[in-house]
Structures are given as C-alpha cells and as structure tokens.
N, C-alpha and C. Protein backbone atom coordinates (compact mmCIF):
# COMPACT_ATOMS: atom_id res chain seq x y z
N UNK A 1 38.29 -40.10 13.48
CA UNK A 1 36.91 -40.44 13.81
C UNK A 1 36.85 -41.90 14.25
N UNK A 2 35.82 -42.34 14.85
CA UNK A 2 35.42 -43.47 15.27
C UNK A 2 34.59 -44.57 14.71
N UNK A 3 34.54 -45.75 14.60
CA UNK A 3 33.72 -46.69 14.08
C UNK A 3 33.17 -47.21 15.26
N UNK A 4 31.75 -47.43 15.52
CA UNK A 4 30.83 -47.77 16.68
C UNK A 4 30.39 -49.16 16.03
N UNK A 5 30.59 -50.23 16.58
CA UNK A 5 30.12 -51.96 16.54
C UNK A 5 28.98 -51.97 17.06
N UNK A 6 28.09 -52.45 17.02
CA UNK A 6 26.87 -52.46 17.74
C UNK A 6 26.34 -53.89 17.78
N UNK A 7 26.28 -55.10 18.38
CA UNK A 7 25.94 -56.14 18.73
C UNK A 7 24.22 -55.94 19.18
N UNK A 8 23.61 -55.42 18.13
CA UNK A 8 22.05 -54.90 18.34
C UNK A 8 21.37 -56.15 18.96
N UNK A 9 21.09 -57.12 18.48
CA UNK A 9 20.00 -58.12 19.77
C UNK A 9 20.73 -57.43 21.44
N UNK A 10 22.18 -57.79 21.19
CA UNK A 10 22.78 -57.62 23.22
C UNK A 10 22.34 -55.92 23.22
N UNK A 11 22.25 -55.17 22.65
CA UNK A 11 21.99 -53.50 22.89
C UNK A 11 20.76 -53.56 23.38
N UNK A 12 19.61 -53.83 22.79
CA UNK A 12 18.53 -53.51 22.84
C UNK A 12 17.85 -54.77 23.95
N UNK A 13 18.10 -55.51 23.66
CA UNK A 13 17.74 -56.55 24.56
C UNK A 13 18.07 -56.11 26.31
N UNK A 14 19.17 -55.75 26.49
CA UNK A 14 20.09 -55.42 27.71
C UNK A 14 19.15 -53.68 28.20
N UNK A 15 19.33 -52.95 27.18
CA UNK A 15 18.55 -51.78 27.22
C UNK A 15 17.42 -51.72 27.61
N UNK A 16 16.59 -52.57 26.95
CA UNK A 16 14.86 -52.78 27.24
C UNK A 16 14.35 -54.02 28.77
N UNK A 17 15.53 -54.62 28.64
CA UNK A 17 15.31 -55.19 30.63
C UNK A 17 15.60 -54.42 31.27
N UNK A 18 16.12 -53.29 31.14
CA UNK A 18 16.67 -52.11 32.12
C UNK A 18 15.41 -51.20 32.10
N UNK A 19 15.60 -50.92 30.92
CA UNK A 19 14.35 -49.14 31.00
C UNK A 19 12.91 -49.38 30.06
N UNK A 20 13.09 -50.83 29.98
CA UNK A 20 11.71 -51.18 28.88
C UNK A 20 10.59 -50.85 29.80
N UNK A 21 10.37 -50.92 30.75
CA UNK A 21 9.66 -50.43 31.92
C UNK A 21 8.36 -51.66 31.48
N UNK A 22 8.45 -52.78 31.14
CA UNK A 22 6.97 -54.16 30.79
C UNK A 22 6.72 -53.63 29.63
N UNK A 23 7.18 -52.55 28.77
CA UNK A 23 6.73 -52.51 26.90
C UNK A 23 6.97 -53.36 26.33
N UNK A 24 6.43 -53.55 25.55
CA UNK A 24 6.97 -54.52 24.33
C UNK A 24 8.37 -53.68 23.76
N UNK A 25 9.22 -54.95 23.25
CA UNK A 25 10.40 -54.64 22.94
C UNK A 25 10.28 -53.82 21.71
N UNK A 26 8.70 -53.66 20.76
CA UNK A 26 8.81 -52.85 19.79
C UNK A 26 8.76 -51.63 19.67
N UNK A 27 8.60 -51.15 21.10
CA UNK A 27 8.29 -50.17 21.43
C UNK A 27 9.07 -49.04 21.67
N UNK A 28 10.46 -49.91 21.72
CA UNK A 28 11.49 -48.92 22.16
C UNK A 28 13.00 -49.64 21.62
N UNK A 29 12.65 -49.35 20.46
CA UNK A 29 13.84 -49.64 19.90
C UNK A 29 15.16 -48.99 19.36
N UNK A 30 16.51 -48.92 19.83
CA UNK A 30 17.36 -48.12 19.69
C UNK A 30 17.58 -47.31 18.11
N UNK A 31 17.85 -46.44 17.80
CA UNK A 31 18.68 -45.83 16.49
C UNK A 31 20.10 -45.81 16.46
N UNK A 32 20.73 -46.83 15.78
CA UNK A 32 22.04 -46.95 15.50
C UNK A 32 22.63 -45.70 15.76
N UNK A 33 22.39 -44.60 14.53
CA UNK A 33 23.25 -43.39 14.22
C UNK A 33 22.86 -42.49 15.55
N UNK A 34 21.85 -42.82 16.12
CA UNK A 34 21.99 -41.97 17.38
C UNK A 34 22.60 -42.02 18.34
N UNK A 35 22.67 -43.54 18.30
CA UNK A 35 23.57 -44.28 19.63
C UNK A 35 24.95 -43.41 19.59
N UNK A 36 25.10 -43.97 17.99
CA UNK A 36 26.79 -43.76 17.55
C UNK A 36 27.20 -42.36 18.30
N UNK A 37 26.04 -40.98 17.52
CA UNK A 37 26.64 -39.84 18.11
C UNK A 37 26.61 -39.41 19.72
N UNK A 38 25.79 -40.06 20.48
CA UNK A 38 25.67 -39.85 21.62
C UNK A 38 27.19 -40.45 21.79
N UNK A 39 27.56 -41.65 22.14
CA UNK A 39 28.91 -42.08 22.53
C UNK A 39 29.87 -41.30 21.81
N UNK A 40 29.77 -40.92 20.85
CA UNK A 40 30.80 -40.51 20.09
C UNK A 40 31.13 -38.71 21.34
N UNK A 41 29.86 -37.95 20.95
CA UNK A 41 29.41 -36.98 21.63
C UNK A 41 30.37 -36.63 23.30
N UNK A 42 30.40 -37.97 23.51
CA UNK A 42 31.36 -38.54 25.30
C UNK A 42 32.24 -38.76 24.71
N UNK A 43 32.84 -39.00 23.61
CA UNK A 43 34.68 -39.19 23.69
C UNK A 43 35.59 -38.25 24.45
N UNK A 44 36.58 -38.47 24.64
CA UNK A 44 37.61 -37.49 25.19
C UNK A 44 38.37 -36.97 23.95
N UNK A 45 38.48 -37.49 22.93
CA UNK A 45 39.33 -37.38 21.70
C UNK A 45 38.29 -37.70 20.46
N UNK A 46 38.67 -36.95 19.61
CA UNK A 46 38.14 -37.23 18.26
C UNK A 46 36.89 -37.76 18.55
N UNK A 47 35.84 -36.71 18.26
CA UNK A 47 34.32 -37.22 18.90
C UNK A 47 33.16 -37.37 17.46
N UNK A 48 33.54 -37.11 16.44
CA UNK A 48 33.13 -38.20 15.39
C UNK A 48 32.39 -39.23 15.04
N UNK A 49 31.69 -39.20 14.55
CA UNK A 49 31.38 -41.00 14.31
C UNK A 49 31.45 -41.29 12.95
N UNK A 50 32.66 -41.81 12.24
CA UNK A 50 32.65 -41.94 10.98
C UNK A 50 31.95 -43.13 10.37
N UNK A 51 31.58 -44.62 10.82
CA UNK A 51 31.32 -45.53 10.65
C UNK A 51 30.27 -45.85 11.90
N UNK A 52 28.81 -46.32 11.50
CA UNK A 52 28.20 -47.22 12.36
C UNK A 52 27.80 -48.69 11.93
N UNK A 53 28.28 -49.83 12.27
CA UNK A 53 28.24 -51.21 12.07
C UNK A 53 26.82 -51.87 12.56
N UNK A 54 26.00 -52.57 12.08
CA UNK A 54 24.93 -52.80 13.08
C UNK A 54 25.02 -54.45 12.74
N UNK A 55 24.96 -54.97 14.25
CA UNK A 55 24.67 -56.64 13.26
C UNK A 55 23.65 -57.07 14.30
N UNK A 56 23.00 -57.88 13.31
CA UNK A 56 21.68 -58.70 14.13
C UNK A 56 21.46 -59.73 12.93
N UNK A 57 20.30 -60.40 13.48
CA UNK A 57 19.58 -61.71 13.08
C UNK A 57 18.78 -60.94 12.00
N UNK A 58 18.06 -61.86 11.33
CA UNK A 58 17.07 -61.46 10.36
C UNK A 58 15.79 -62.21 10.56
N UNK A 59 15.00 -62.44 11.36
CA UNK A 59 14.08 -63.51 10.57
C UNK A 59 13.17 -63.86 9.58
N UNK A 60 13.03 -64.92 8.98
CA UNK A 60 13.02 -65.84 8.29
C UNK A 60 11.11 -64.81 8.07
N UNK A 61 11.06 -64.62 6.44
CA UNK A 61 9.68 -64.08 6.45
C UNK A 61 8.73 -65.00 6.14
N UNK A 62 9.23 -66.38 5.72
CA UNK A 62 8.22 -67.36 6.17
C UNK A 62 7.53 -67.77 7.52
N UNK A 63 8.73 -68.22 8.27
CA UNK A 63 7.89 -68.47 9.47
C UNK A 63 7.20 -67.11 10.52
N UNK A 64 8.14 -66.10 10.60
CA UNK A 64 7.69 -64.52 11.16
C UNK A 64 7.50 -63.32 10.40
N UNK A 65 6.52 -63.29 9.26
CA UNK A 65 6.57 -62.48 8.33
C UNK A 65 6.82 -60.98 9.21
N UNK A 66 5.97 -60.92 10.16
CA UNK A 66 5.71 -59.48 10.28
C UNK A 66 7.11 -58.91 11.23
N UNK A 67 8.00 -59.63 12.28
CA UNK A 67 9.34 -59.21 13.04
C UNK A 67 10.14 -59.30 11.25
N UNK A 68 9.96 -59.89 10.42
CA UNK A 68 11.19 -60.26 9.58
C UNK A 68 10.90 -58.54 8.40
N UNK A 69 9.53 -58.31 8.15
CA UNK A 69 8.57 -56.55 7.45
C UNK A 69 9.71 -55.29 8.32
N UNK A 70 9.79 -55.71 10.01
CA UNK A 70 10.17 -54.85 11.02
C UNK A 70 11.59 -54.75 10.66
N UNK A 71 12.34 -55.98 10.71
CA UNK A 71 13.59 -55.70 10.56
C UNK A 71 14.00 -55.84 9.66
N UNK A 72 13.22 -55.24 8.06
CA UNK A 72 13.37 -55.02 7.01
C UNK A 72 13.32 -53.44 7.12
N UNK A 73 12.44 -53.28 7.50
CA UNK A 73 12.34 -51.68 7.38
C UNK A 73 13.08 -51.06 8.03
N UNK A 74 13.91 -51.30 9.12
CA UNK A 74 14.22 -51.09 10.18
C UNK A 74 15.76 -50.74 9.77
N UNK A 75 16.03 -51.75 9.07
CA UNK A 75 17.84 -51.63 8.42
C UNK A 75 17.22 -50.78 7.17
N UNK A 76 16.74 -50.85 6.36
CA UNK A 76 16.56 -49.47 5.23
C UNK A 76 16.30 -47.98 5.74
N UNK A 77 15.31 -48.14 6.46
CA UNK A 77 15.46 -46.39 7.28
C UNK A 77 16.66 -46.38 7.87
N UNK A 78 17.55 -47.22 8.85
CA UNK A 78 18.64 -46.59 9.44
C UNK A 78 19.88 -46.55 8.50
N UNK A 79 19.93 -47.45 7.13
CA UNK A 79 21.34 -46.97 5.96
C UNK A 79 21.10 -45.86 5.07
N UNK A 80 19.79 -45.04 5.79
CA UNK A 80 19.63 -43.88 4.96
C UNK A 80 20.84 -42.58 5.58
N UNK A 81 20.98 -43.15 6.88
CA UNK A 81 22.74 -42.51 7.05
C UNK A 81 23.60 -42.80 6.22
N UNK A 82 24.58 -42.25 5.67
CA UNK A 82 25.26 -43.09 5.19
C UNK A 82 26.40 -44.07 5.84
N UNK A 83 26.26 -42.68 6.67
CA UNK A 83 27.27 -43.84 7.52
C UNK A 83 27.00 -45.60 8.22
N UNK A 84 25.55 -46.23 8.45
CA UNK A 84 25.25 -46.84 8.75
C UNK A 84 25.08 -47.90 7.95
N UNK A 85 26.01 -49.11 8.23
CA UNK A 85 25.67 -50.18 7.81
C UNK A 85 24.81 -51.52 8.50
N UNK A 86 24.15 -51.79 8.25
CA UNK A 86 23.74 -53.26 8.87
C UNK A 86 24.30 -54.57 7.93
N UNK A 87 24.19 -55.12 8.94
CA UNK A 87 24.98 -56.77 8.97
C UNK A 87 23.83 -57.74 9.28
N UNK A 88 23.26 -58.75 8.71
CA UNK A 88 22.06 -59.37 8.86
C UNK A 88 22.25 -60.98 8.75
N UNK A 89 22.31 -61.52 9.41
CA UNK A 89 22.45 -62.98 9.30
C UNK A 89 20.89 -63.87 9.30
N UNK A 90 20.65 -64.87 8.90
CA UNK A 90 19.27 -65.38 8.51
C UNK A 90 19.24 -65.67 10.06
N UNK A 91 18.31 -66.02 11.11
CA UNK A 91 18.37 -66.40 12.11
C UNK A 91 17.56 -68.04 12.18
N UNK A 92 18.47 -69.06 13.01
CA UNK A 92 18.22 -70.51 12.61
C UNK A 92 17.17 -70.94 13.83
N UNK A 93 16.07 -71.58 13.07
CA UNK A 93 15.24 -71.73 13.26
C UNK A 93 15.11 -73.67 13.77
N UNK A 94 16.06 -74.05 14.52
CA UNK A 94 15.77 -75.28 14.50
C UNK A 94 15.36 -75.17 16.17
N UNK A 95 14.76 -76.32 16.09
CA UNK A 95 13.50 -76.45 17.57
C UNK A 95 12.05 -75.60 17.26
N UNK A 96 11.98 -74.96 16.27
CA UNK A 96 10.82 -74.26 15.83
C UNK A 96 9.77 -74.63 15.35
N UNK A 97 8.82 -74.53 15.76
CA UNK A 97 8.20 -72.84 17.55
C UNK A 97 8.31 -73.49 18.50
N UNK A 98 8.54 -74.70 18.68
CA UNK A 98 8.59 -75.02 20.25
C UNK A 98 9.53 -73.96 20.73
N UNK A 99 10.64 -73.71 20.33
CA UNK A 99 11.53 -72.72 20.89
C UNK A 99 12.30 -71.77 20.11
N UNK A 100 12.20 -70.48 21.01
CA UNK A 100 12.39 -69.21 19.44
C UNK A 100 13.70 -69.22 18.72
N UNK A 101 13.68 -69.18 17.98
CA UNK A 101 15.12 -68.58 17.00
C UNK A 101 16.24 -67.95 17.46
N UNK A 102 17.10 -68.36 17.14
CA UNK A 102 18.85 -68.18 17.81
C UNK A 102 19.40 -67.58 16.11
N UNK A 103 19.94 -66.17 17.26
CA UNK A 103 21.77 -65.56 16.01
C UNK A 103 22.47 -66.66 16.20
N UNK A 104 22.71 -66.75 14.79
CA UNK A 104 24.21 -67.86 14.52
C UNK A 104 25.24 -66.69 13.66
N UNK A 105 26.19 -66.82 14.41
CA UNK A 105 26.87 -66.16 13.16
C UNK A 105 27.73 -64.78 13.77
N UNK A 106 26.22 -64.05 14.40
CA UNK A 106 26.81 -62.90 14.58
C UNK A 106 28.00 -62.22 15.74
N UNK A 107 28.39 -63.20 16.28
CA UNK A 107 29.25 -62.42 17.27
C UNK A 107 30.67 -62.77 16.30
N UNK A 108 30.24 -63.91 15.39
CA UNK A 108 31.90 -63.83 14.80
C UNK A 108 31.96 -62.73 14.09
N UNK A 109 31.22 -62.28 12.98
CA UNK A 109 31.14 -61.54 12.05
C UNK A 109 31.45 -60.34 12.94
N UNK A 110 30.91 -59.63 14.66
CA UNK A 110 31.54 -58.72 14.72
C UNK A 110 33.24 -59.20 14.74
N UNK A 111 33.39 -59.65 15.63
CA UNK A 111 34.99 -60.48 16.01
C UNK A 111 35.84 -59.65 14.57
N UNK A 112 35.21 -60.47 13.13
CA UNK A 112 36.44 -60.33 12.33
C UNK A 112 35.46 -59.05 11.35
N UNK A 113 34.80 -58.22 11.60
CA UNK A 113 35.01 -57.14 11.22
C UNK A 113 35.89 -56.15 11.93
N UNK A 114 35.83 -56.11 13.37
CA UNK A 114 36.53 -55.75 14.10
C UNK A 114 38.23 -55.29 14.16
N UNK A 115 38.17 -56.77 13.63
CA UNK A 115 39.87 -56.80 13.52
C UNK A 115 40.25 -56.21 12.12
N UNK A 116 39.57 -56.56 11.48
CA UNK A 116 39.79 -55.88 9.58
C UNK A 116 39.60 -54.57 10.09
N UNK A 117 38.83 -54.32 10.35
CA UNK A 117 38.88 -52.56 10.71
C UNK A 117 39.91 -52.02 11.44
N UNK A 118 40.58 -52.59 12.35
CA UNK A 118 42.16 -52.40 13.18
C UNK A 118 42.74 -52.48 11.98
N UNK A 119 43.36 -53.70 11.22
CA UNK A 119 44.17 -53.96 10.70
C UNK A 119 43.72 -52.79 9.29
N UNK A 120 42.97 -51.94 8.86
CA UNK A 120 42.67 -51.16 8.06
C UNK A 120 43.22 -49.62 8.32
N UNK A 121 43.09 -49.24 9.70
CA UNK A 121 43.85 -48.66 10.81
C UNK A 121 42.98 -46.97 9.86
N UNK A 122 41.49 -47.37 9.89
CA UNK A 122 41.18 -46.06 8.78
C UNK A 122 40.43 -45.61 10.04
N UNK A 123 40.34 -45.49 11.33
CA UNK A 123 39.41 -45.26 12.00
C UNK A 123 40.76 -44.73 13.48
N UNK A 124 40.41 -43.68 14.29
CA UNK A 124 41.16 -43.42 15.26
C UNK A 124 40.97 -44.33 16.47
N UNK A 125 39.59 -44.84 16.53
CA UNK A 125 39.57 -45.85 17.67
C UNK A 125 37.82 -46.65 17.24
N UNK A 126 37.55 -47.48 17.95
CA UNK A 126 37.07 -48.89 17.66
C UNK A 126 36.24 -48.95 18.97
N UNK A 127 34.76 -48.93 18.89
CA UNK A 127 34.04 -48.70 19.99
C UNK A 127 33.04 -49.85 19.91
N UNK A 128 32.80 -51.10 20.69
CA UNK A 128 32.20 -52.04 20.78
C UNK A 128 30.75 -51.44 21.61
N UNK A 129 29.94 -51.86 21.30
CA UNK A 129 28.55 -51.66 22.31
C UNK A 129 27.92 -53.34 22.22
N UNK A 130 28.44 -53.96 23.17
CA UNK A 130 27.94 -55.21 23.58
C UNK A 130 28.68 -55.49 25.51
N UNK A 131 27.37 -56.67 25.55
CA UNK A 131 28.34 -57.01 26.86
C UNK A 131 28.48 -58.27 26.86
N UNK A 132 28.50 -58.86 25.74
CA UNK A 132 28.92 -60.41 25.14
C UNK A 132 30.22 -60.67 25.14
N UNK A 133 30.91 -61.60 26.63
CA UNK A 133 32.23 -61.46 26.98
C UNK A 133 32.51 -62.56 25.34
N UNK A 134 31.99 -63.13 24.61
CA UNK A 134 32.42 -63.60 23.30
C UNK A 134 33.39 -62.97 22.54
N UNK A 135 32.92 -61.78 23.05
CA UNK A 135 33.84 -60.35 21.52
C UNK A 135 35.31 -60.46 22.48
N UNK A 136 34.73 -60.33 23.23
CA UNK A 136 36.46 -60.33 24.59
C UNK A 136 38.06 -60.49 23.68
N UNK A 137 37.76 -61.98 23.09
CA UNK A 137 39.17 -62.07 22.19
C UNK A 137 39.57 -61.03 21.43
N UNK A 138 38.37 -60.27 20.48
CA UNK A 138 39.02 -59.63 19.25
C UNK A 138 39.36 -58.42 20.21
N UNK A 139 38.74 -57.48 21.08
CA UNK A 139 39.42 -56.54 21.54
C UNK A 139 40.85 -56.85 21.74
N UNK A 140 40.50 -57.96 22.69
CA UNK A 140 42.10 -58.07 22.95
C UNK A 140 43.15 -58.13 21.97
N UNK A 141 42.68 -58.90 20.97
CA UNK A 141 43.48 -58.76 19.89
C UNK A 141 44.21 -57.70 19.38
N UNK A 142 43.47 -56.72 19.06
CA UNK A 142 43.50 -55.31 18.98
C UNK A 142 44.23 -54.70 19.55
N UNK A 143 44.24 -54.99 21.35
CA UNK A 143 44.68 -54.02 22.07
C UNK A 143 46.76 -54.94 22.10
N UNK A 144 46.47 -56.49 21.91
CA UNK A 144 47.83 -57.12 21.97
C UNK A 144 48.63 -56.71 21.09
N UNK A 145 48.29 -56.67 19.93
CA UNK A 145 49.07 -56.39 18.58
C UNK A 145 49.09 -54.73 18.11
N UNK A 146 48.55 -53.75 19.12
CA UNK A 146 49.00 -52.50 18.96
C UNK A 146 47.85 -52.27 17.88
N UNK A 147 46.98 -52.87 17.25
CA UNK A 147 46.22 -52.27 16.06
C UNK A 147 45.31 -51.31 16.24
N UNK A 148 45.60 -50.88 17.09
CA UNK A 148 44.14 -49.17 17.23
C UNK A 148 43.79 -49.10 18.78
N UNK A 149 42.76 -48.14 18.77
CA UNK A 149 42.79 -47.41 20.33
C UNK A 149 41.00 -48.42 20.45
N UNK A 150 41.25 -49.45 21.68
CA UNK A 150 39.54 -49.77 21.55
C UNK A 150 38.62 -49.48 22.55
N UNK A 151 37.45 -49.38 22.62
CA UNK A 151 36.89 -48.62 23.61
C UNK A 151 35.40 -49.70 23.85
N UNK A 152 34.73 -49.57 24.75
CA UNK A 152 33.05 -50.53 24.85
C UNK A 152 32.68 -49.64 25.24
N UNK A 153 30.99 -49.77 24.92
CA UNK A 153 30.16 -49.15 25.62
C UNK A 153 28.88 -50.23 25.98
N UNK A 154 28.13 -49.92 27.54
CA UNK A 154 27.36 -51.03 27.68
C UNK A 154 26.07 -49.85 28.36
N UNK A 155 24.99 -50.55 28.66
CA UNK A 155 24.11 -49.87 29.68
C UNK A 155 24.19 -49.71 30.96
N UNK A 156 24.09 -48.99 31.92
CA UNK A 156 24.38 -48.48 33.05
C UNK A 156 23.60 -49.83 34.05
N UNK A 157 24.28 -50.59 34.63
CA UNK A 157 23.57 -51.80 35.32
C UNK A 157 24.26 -52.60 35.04
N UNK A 158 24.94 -53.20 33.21
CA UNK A 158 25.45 -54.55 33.16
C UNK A 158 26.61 -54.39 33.18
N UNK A 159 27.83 -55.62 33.05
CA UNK A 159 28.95 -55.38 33.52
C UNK A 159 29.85 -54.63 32.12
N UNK A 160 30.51 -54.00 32.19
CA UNK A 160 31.46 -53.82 30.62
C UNK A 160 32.51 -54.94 30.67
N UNK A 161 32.72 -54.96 28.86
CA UNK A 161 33.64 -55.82 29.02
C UNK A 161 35.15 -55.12 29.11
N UNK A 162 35.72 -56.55 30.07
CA UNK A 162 37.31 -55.90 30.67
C UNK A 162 38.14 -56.50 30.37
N UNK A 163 39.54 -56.26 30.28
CA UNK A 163 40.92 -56.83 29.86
C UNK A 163 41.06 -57.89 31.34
N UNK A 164 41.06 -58.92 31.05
CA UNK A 164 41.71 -59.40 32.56
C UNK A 164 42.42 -58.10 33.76
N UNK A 165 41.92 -58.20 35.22
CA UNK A 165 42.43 -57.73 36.07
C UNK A 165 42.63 -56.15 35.70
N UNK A 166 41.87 -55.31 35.05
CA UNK A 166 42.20 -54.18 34.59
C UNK A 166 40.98 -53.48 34.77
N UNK A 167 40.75 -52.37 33.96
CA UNK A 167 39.58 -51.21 34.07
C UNK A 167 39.53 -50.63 32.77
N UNK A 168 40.54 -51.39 31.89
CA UNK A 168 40.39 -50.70 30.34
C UNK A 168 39.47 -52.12 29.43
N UNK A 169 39.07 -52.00 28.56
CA UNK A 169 39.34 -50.63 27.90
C UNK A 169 37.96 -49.39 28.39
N UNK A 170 38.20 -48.21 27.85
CA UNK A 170 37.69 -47.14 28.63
C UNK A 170 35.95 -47.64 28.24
N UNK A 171 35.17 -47.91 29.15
CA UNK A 171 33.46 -47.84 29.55
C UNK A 171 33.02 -46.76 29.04
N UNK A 172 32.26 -46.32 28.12
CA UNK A 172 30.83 -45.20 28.17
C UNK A 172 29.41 -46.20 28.80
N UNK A 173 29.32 -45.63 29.96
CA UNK A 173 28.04 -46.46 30.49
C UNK A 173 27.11 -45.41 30.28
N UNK A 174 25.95 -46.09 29.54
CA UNK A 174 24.79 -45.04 29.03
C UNK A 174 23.93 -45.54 29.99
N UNK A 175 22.57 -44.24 30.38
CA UNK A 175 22.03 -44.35 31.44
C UNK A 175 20.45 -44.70 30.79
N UNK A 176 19.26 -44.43 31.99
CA UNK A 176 17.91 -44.71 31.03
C UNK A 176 17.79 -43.47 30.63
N UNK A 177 18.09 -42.02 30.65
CA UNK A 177 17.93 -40.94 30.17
C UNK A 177 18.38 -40.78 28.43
N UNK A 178 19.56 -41.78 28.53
CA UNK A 178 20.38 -42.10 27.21
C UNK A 178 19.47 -42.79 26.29
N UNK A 179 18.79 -43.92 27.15
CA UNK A 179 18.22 -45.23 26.69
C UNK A 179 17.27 -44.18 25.77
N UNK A 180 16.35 -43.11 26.68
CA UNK A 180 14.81 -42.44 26.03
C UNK A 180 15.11 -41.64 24.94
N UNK A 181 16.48 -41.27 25.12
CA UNK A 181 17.28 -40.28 23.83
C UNK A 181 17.37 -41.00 22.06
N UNK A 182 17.82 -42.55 22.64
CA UNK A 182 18.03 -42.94 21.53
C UNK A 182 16.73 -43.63 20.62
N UNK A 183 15.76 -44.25 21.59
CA UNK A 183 15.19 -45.88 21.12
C UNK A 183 13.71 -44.52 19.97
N UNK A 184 13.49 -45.37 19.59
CA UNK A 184 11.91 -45.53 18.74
C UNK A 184 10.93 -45.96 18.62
N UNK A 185 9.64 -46.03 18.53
CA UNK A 185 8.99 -46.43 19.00
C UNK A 185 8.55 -47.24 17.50
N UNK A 186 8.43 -48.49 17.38
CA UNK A 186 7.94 -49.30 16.13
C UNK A 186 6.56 -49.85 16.12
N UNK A 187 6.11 -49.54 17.27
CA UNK A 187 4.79 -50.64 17.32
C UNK A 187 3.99 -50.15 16.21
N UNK A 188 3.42 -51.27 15.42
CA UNK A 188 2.47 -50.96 14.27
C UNK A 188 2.89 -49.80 12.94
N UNK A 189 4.71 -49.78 12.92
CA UNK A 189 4.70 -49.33 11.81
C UNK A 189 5.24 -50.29 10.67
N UNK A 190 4.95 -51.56 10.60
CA UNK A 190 5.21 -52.30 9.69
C UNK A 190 3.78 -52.73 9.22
C-alpha cells in the first residue's frame, strides 16, 4: 500500500486558483482521505492507501479565532479515518495584520517525514501531492539511496515536480472534475 504526503496550503491553494471559479477558499476545500483514494484508485500497482499525512499551518486562535475553530474542526473530522493524520505547525505571525501569516516549518517536516517513512520501508511507494520544488531534495533522496518507489501528484495546469532532465517520478495530474470529487464545502460550518 501507499502513503499519500499532502502539502495541504500548496493542494488547496493551487486547486482553488484553478477550479475555485472567485469562491471563497472555504468553500471548497479538499478531503485528505478522498484525495488519497482517488490517486491511490490511478496507481498502476498496489492501489491502496494505507497512510494519509496532512501538513498545514494552524492559526493562532487569538489573533484568527474563527480560520484557527475551521482548522480545528477540520483535522478532527478528517483523523476520524484512521488512516489520516494531520501535522499542524502554529503559523508565525510576524508583520501582523499588516501582512498575513506564513507556514514555518512545514515543508521540512514533510522533507523528514518523508524520508523516515523510506527509511521505515513499511509502505510500497511514497506519493507527494505538492508542487513546492522545496520537497525536490527528499524525493531525490529517496529515489538516490534506493529507499522506496516515489511518486507526485499535482493539479492539472501546474508543473509536477521532476528529477533533473527526466519525466519521473511518475505524475497523477488531477483534473477540475477530480478537484469537484474531492473538496467540501466549509462555509459557515464553524
């Protein structure tokens, strides 16, 4: 089976400039475990999804009570999979409000879950959903040192990420048909 990474701000963010069609971004917000089985659903091999990873920001319920209510509720309904974990980093708030809140943190935390999960070797292959050429190293890592089979998936429009001069590792490009399959609609349920 497969473990699906999910770099959720780059998913949904990337997703909703594509097929948000001017909604508010609360409007259409992805489901981890759905994502997972849809890609999983397109494997060529072992189509599974044993593990879904989710990482994002958190904010701060002082300064944004009601996004921080959202993405409270938001990671408790989706670890009612079991398979689904979220990963939550506080999101840093300096320049604030003149200017919004920045993930710190999270592209490492995928990076070296990533690789612990290769080097754990409990998973048949390793499926990134970002198009944050940041993660770039740990695939490679992965793919240099023989530690597992790795795969990306991005939205149909942005670029996937690639090995230098190559076409691997293998793309699932999801379309807006994919996009309407997966997202949810949150407005006003917090």
């Amino acid at each position: 089976a497969s473990a699906v990474f999910l770099d959720f701000q780059n998913v949904h963010l990337a997703g909703h400039s594509l097929y948000g069609g001017g909604s508010e971004p609360s409007r259409c917000v992805p489901d981890p475990a759905h994502l997972a089985d849809l890609i999983a659903s397109r494997r060529r091999r072992l189509r599974g999804s044993a593990a879904v990873c989710v990482y994002r920001g958190r904010p701060d319920p002082k300064n944004q009570p009601v996004p921080a209510a959202a993405n409270d509720a938001q990671a408790s309904q989706w670890e009612r999979d079991s398979r689904v974990q979220v990963f939550r980093r506080q999101l840093n708030y300096r320049g604030w409000p003149a200017s919004p809140p920045q993930e710190k943190g999270i592209d490492v935390q995928i990076a070296v879950d990533l690789i612990r999960a290769a080097f754990s070797r409990d998973y048949a292959a390793l499926v990134l959903f970002s198009s944050d050429t940041d993660l770039l190293p740990a695939l490679e890592t992965v793919a240099r040192y023989k530690l597992g089979h790795v795969e990306v998936a991005c939205w149909s429009g942005f670029k996937p990420l690639r090995f230098s001069a190559s076409n691997l590792p293998w793309c699932h490009f999801l379309s807006e048909a994919d996009w309407a399959a997966v997202t949810e609609d949150w407005q006003g349920r917090v």
